[in-house]
C-alpha atoms as a PDB file:
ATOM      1  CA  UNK A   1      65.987  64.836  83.581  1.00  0.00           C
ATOM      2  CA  UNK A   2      67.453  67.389  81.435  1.00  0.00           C
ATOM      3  CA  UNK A   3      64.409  67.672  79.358  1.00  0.00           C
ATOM      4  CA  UNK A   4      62.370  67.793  82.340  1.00  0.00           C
ATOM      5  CA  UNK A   5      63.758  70.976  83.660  1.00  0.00           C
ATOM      6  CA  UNK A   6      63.209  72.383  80.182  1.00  0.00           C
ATOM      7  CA  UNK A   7      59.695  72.009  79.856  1.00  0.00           C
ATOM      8  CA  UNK A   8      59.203  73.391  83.345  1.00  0.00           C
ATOM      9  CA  UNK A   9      60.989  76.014  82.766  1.00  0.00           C
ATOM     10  CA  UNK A  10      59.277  76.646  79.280  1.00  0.00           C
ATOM     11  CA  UNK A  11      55.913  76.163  81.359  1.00  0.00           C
ATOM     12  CA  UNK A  12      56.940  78.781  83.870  1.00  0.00           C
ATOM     13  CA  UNK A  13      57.767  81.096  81.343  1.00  0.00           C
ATOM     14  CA  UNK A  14      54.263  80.718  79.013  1.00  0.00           C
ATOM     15  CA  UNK A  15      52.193  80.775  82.190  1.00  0.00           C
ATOM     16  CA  UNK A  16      53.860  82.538  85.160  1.00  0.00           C
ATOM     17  CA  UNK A  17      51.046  84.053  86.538  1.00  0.00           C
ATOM     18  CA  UNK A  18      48.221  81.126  86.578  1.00  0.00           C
ATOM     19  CA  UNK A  19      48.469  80.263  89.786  1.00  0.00           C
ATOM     20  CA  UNK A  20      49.197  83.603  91.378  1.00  0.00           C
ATOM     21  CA  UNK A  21      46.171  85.451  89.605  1.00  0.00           C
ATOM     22  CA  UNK A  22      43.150  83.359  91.471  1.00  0.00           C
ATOM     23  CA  UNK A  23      44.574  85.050  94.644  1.00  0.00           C
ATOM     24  CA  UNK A  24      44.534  88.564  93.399  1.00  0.00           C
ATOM     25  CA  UNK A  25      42.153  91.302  94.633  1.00  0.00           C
ATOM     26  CA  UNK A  26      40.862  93.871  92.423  1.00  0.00           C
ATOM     27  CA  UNK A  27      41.456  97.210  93.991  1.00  0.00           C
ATOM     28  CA  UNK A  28      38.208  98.173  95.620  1.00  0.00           C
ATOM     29  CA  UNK A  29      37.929  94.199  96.912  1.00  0.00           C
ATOM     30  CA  UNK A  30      41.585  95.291  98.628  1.00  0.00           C
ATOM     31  CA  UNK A  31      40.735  98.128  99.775  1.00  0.00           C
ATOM     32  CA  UNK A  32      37.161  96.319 101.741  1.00  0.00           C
ATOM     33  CA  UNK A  33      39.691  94.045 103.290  1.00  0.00           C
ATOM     34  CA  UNK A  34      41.954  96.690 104.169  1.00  0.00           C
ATOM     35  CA  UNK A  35      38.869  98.712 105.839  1.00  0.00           C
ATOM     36  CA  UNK A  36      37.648  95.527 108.032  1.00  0.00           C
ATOM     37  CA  UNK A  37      41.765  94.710 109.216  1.00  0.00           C
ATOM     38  CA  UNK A  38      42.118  98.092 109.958  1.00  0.00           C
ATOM     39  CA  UNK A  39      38.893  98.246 111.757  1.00  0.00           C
ATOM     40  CA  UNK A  40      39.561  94.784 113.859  1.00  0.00           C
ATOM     41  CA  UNK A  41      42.607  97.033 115.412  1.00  0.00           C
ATOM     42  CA  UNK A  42      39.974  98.662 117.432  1.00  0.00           C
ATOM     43  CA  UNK A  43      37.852  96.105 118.794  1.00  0.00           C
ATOM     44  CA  UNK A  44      37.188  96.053 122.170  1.00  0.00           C
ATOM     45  CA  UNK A  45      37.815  99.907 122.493  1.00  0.00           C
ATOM     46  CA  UNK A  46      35.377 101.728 124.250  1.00  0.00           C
ATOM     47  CA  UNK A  47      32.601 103.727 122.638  1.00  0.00           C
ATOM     48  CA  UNK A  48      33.923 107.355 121.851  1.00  0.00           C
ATOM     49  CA  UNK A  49      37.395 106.725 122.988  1.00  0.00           C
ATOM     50  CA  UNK A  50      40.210 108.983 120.743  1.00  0.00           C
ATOM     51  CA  UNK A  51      42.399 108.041 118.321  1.00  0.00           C
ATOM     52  CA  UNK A  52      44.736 110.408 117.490  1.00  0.00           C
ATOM     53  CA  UNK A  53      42.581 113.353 116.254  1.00  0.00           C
ATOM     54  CA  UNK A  54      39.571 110.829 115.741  1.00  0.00           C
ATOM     55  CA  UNK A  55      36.496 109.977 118.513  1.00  0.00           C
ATOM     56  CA  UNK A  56      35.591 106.535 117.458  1.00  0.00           C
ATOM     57  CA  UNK A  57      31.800 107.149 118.127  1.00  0.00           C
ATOM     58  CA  UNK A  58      29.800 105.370 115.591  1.00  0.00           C
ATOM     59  CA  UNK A  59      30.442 107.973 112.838  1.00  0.00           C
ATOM     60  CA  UNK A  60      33.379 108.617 113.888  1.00  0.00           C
ATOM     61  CA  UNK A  61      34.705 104.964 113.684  1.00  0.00           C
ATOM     62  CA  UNK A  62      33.766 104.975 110.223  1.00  0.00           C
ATOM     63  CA  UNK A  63      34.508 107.779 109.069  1.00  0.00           C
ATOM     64  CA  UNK A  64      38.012 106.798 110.230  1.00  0.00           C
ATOM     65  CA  UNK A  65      37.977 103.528 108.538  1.00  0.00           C
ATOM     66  CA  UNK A  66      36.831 104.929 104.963  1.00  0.00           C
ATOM     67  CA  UNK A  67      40.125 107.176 105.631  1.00  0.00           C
ATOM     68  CA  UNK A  68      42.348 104.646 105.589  1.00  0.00           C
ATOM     69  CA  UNK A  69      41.927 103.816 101.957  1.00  0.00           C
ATOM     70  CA  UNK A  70      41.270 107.636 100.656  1.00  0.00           C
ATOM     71  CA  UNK A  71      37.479 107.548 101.267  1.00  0.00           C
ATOM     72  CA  UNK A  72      35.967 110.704 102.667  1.00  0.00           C
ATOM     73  CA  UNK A  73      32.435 110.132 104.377  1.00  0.00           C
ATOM     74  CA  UNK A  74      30.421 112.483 106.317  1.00  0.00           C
ATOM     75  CA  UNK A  75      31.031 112.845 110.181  1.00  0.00           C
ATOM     76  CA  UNK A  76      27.554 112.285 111.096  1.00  0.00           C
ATOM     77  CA  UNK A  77      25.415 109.470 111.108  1.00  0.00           C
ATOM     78  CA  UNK A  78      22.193 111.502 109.619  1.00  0.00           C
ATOM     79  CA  UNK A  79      24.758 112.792 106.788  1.00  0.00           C
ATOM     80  CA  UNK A  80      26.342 109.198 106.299  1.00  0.00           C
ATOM     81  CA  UNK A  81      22.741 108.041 104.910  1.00  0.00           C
ATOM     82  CA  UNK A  82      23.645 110.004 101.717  1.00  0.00           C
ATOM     83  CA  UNK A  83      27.281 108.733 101.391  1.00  0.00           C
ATOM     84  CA  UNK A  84      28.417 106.800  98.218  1.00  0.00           C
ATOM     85  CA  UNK A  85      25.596 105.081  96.395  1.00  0.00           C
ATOM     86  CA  UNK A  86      22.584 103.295  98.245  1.00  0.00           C
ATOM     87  CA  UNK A  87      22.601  99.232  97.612  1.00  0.00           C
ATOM     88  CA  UNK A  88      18.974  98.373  97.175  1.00  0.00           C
ATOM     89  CA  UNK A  89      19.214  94.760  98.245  1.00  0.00           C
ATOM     90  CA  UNK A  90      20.793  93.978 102.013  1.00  0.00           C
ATOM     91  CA  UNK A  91      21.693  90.699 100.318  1.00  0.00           C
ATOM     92  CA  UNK A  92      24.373  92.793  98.104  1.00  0.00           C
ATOM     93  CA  UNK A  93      25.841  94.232 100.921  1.00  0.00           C
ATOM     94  CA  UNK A  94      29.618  93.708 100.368  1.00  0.00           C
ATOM     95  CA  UNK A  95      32.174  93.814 103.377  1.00  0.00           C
ATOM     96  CA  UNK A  96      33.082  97.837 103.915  1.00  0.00           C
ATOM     97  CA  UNK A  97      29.829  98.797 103.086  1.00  0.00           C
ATOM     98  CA  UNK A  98      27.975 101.125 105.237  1.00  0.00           C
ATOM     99  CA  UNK A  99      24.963 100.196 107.228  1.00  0.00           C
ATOM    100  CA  UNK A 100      22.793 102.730 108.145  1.00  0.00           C
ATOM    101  CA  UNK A 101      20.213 102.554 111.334  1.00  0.00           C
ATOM    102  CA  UNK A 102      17.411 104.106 112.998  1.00  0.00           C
ATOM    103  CA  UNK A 103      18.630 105.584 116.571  1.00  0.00           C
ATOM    104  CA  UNK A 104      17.719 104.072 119.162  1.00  0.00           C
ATOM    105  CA  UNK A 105      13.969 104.909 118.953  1.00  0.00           C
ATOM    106  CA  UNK A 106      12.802 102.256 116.099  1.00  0.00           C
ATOM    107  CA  UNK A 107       9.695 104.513 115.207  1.00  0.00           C
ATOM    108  CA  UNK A 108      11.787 107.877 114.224  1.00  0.00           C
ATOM    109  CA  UNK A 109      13.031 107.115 110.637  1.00  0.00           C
ATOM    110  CA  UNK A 110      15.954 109.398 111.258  1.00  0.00           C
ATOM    111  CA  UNK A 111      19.352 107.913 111.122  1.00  0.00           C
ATOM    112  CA  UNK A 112      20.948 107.443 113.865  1.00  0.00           C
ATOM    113  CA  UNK A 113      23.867 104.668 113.919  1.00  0.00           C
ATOM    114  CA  UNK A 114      26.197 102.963 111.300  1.00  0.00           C
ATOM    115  CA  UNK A 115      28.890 100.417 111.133  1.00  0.00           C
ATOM    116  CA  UNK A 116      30.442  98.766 108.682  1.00  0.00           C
ATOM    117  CA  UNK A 117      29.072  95.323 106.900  1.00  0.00           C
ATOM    118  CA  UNK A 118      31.907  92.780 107.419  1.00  0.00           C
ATOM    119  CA  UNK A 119      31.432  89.285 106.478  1.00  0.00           C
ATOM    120  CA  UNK A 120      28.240  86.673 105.564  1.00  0.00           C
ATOM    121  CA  UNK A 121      28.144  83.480 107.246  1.00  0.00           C
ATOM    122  CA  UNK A 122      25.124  81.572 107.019  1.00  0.00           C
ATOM    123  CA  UNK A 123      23.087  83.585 105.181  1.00  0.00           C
ATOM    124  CA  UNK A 124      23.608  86.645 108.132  1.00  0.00           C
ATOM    125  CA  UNK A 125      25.698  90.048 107.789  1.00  0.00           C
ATOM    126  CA  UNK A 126      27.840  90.231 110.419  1.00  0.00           C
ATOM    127  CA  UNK A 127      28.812  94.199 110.623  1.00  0.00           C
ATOM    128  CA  UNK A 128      31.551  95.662 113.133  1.00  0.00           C
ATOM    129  CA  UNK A 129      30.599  98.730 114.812  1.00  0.00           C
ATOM    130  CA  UNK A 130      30.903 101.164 117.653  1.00  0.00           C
ATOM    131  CA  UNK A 131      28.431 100.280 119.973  1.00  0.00           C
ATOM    132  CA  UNK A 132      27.450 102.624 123.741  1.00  0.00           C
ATOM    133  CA  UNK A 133      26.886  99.548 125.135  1.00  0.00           C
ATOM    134  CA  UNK A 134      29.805  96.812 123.883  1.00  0.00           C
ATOM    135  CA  UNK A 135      32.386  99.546 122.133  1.00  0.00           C
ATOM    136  CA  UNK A 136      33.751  98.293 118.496  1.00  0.00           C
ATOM    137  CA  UNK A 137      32.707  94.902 118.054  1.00  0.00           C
ATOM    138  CA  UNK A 138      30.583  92.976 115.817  1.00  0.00           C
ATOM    139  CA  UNK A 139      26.855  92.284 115.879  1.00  0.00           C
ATOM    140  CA  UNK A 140      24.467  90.696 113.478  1.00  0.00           C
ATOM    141  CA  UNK A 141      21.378  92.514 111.126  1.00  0.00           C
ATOM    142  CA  UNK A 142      19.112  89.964 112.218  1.00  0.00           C
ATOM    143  CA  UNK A 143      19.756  90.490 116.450  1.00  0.00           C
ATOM    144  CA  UNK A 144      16.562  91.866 116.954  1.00  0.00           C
ATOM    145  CA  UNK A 145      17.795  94.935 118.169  1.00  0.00           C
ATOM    146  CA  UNK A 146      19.299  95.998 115.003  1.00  0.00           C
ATOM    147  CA  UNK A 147      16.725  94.406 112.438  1.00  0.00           C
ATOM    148  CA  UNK A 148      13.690  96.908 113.285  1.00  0.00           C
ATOM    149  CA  UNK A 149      16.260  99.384 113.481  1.00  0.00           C
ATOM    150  CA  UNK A 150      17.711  98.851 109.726  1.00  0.00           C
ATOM    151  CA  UNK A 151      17.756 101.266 107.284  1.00  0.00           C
ATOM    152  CA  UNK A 152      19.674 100.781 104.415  1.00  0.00           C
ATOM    153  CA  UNK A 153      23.282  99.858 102.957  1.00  0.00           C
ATOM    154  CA  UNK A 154      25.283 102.430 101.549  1.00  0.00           C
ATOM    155  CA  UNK A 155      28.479 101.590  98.626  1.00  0.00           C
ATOM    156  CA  UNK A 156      30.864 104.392  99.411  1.00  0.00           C
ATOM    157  CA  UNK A 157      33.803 101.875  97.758  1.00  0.00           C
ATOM    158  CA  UNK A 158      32.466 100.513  94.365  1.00  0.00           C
ATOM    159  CA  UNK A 159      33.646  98.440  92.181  1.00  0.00           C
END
């Protein structure tokens, strides 16, 4: 028994991080997840309600998100389109990632809504968002609404 405890305790000693380490997050994979908990806060809040000094329109929302972990966006959504670094792929979209929309005329290429990409699940991006009609919630890129309004993803996080 004796020697048991030994080698564990040799074992623990050699290797005291094995199991731990395939849990850790980088930092920018942190702060993505810290974005999308802090964002879930908020859902069911009405479109342009106030929070604190911040009017959680849909620029406003994530503008106030990217704050939370020391990112400074744009207030607008037309300025937001130039944010961080454009992802050229929608399948590389990464949760905290900016998604960037025509308004709500799908033939003006002007931006004109973003949210915030938040999880895959069956080859779909689910985003969260502050929507006029629904307030912060999620949606889907492929509800038809959204998909011929798409524009582009935006990394304002990296690696």
């Amino acid at each position: 028994m004796r020697f048991i405890k030994r080698i564990w305790i040799v074992l623990v000693l050699l290797f005291p991080f094995v199991a731990i380490n395939q849990d850790v997050l980088s930092p920018s994979a942190y702060k993505r997840k810290q974005i999308l908990w802090e964002g879930e806060k908020y859902l069911g809040m009405r479109y342009r309600s106030k929070v604190g000094k911040n009017i959680f329109d849909c620029s406003g929302y994530v503008k106030f998100l990217m704050s939370v972990v020391g990112k400074n966006v744009t207030r607008s959504s037309v300025s937001q389109i130039h944010d961080g670094k454009r992802v050229k792929e929608l399948k590389d979209a990464r949760p905290g990632d900016i998604l960037v929309f025509r308004g709500r005329n799908p033939r003006n290429n002007r931006p004109g809504h973003v949210g915030l990409a938040h999880h895959w699940s069956n080859d779909t991006l689910y985003f969260i968002h502050s929507s006029v009609a629904k307030g912060i919630t999620y949606d889907h890129i492929y509800d038809p609404y959204y998909a011929k309004r798409f524009l582009q993803v935006r990394d304002v996080i990296g690696d």
